[in-house]
C-alpha atoms as a PDB file:
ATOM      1  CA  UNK A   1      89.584-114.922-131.423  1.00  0.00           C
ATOM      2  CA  UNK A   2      91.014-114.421-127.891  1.00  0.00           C
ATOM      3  CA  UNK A   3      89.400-116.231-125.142  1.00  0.00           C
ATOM      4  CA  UNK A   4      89.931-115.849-121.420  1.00  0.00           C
ATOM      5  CA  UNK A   5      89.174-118.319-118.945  1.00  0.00           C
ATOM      6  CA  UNK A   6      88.310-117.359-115.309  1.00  0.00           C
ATOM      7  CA  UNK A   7      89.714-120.508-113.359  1.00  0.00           C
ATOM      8  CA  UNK A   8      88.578-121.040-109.700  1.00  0.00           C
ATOM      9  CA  UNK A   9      90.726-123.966-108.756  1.00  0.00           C
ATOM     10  CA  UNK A  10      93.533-125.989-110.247  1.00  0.00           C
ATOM     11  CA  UNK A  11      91.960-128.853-111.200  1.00  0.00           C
ATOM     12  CA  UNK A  12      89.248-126.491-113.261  1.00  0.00           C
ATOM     13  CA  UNK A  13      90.163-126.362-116.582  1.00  0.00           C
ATOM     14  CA  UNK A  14      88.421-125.563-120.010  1.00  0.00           C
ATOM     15  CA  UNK A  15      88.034-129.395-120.662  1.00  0.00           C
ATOM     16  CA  UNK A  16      87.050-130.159-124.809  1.00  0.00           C
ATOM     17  CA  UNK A  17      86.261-126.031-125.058  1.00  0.00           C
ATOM     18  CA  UNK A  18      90.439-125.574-125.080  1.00  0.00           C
ATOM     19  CA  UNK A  19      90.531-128.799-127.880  1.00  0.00           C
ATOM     20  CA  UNK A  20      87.892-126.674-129.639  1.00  0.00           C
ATOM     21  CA  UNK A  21      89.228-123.522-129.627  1.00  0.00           C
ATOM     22  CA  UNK A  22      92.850-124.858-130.368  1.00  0.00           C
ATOM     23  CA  UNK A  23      91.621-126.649-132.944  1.00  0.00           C
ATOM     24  CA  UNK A  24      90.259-123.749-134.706  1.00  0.00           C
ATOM     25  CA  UNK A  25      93.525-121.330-133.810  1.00  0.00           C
ATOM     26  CA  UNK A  26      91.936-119.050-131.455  1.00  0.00           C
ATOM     27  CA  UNK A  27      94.161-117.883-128.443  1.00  0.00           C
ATOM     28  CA  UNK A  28      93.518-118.803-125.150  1.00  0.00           C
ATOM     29  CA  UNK A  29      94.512-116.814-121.716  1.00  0.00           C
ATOM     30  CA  UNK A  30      93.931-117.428-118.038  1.00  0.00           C
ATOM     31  CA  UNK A  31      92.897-116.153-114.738  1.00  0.00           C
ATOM     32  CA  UNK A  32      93.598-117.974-111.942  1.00  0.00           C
ATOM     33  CA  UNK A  33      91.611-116.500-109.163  1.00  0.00           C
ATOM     34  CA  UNK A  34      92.972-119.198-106.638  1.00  0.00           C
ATOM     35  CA  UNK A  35      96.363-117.525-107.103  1.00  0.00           C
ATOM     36  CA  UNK A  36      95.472-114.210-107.614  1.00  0.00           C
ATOM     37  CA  UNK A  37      95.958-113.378-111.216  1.00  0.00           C
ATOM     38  CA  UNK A  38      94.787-110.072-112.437  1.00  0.00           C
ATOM     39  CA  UNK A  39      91.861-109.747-114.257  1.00  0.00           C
ATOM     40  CA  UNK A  40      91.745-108.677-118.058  1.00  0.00           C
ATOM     41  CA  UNK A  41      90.144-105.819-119.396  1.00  0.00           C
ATOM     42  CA  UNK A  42      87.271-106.220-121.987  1.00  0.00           C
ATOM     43  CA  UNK A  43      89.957-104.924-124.446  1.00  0.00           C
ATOM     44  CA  UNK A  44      92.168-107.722-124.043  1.00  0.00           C
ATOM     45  CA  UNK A  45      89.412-110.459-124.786  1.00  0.00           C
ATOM     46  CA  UNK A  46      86.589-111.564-127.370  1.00  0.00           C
ATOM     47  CA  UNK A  47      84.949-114.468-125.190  1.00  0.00           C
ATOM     48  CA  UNK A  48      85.214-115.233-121.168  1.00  0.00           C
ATOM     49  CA  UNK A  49      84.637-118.436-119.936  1.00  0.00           C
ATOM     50  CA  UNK A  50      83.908-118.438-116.494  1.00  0.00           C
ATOM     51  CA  UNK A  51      83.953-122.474-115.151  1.00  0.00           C
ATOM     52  CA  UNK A  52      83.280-123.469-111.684  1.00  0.00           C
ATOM     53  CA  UNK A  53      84.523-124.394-108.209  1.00  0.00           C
ATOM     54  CA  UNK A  54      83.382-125.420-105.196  1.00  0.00           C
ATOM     55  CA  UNK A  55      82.378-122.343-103.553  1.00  0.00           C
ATOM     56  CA  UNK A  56      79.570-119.916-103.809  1.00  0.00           C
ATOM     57  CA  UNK A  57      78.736-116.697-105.255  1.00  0.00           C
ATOM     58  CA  UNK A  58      77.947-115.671-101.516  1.00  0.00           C
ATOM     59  CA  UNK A  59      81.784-116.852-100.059  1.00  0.00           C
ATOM     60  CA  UNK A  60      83.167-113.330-100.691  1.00  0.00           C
ATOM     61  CA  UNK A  61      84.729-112.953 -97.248  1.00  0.00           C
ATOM     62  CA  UNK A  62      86.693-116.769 -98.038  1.00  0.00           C
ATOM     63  CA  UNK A  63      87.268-115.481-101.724  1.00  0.00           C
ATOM     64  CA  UNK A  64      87.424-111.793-101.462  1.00  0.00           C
ATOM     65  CA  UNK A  65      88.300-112.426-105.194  1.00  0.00           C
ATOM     66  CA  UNK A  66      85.116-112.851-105.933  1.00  0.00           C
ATOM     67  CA  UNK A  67      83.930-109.111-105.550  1.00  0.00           C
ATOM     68  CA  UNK A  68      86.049-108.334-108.763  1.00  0.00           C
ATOM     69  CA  UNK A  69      85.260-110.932-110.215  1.00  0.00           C
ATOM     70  CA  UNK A  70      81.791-110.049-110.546  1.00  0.00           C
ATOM     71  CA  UNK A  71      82.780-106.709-111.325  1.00  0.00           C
ATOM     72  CA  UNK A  72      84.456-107.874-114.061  1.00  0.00           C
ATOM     73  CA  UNK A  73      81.757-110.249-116.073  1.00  0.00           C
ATOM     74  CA  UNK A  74      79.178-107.305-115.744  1.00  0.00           C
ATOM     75  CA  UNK A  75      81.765-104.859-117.184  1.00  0.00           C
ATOM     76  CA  UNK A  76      82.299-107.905-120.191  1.00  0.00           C
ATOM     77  CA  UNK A  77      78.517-108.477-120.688  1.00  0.00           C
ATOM     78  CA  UNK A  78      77.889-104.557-120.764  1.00  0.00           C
ATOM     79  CA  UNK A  79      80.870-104.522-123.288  1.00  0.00           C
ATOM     80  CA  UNK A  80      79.351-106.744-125.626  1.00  0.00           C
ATOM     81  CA  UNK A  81      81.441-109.686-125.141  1.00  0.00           C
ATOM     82  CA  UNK A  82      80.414-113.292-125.316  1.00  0.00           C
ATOM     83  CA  UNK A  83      80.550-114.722-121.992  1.00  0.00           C
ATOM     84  CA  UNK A  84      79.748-118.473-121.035  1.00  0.00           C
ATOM     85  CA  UNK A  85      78.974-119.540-117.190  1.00  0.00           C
ATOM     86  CA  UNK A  86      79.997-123.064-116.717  1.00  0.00           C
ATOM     87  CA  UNK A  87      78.553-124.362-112.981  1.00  0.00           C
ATOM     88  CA  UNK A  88      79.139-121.930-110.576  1.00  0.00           C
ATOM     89  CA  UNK A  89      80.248-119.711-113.362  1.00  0.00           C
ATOM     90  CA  UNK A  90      76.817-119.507-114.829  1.00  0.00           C
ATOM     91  CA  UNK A  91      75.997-118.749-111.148  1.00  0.00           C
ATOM     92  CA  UNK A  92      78.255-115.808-111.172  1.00  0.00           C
ATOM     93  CA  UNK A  93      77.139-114.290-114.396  1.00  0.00           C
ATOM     94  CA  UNK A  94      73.396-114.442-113.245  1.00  0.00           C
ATOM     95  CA  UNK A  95      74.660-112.784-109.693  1.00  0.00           C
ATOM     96  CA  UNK A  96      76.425-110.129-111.477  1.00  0.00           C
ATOM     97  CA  UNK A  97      73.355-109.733-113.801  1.00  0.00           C
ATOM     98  CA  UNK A  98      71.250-108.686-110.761  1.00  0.00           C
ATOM     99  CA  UNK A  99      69.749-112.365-110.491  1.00  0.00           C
ATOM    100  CA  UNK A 100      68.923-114.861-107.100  1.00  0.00           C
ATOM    101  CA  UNK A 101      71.566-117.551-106.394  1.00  0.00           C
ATOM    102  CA  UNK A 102      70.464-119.363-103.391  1.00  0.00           C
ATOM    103  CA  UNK A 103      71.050-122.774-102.072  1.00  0.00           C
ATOM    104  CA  UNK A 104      68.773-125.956-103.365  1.00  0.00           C
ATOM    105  CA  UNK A 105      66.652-127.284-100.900  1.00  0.00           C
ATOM    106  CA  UNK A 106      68.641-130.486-102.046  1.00  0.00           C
ATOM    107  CA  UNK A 107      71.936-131.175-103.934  1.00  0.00           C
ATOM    108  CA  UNK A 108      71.463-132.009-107.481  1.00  0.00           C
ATOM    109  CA  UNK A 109      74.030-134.804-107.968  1.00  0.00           C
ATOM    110  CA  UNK A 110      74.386-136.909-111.049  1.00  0.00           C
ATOM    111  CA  UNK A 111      73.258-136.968-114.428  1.00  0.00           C
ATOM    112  CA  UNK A 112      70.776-134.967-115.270  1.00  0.00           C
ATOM    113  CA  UNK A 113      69.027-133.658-118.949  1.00  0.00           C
ATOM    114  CA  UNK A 114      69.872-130.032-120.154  1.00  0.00           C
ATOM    115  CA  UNK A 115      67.780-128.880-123.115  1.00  0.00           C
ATOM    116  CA  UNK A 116      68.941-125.840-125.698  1.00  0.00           C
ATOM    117  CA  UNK A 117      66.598-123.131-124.977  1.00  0.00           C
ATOM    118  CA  UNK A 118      65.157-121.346-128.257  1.00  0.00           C
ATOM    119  CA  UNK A 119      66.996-118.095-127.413  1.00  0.00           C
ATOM    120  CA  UNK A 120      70.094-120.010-127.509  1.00  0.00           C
ATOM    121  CA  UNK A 121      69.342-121.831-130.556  1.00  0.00           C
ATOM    122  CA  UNK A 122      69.982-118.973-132.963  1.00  0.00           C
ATOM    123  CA  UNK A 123      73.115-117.746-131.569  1.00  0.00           C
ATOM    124  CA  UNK A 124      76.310-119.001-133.472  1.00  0.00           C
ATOM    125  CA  UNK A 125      77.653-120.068-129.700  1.00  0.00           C
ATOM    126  CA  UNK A 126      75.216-123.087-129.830  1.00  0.00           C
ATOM    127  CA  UNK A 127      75.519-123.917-133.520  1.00  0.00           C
ATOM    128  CA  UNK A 128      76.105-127.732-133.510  1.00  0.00           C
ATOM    129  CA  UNK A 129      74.748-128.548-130.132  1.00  0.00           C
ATOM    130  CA  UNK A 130      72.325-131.314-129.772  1.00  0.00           C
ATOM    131  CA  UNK A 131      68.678-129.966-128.579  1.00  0.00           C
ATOM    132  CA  UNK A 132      69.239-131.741-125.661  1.00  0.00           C
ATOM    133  CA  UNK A 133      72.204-134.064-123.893  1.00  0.00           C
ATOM    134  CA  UNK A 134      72.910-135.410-120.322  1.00  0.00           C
ATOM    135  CA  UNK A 135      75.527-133.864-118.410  1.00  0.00           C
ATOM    136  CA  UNK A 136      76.638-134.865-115.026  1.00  0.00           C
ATOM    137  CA  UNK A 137      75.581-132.066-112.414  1.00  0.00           C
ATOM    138  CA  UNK A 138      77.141-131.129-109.194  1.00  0.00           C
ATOM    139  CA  UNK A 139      75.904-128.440-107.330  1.00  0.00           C
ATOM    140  CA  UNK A 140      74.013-127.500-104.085  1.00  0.00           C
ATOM    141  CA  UNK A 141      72.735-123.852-105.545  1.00  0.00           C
ATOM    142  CA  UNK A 142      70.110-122.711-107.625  1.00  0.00           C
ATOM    143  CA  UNK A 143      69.678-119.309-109.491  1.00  0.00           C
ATOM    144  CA  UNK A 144      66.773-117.390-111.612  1.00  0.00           C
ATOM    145  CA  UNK A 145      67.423-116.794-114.993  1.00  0.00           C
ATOM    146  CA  UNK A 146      68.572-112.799-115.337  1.00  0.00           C
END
């Protein structure tokens, strides 16, 4: 399997998804959008993983990037690829899905419950995952489910 990550900033990375996928002999390629790597074409990939940063979905005149880049997961998801939004990267696959991001009326900092939702339960992407863990959170927007 080929997976593509969509990196935001250096210190970024794919974290235990690259040990998993490694592990299991798929082949792993990056974007980094911080240094202005080209984007692949659905073609080129199975999976995108698109992990997070510290700007916003909004910051497209700081990160003209940005633009394309949501461009670019819509043209995925329409293809039929599996795509996974990590942070702000599940921010940017709900904006390029047509969905609200706006900022929180607070920061959500710290650690904070995320439960499996049915739908995602009985995809093979989820297989293994506990129905529900703590993960730290970080993050000043909110968006509405596409």
């Amino acid at each position: 399997m080929r997976i593509h990550h969509l990196q935001h900033v250096p210190f970024e990375g794919l974290g235990t998804i690259e040990e998993w996928a490694r592990s299991r002999g798929h082949e792993i390629s990056r974007t980094r959008l911080h240094a202005g790597d080209p984007l692949p074409a659905p073609r080129e990939v199975d999976w995108i993983v698109v992990t997070g940063g510290p700007m916003s979905v909004q910051d497209e005149e700081r990160h003209p990037w940005l633009r394309a880049e949501k461009r670019c997961i819509a043209e995925m998801i329409a293809e039929g690829k599996t795509v996974l939004g990590i942070c702000l990267g599940a921010q940017l696959v709900a904006d390029a899905l047509g969905a609200r991001v706006a900022r929180n009326r607070h920061r959500e900092i710290g650690w904070f419950p995320v439960e499996l939702v049915a739908e995602a339960s009985c995809t093979g992407l989820f297989r293994g995952f506990p129905q529900r863990l703590d993960a730290f959170h970080w993050h000043g927007d909110a968006f509405d489910i596409p």
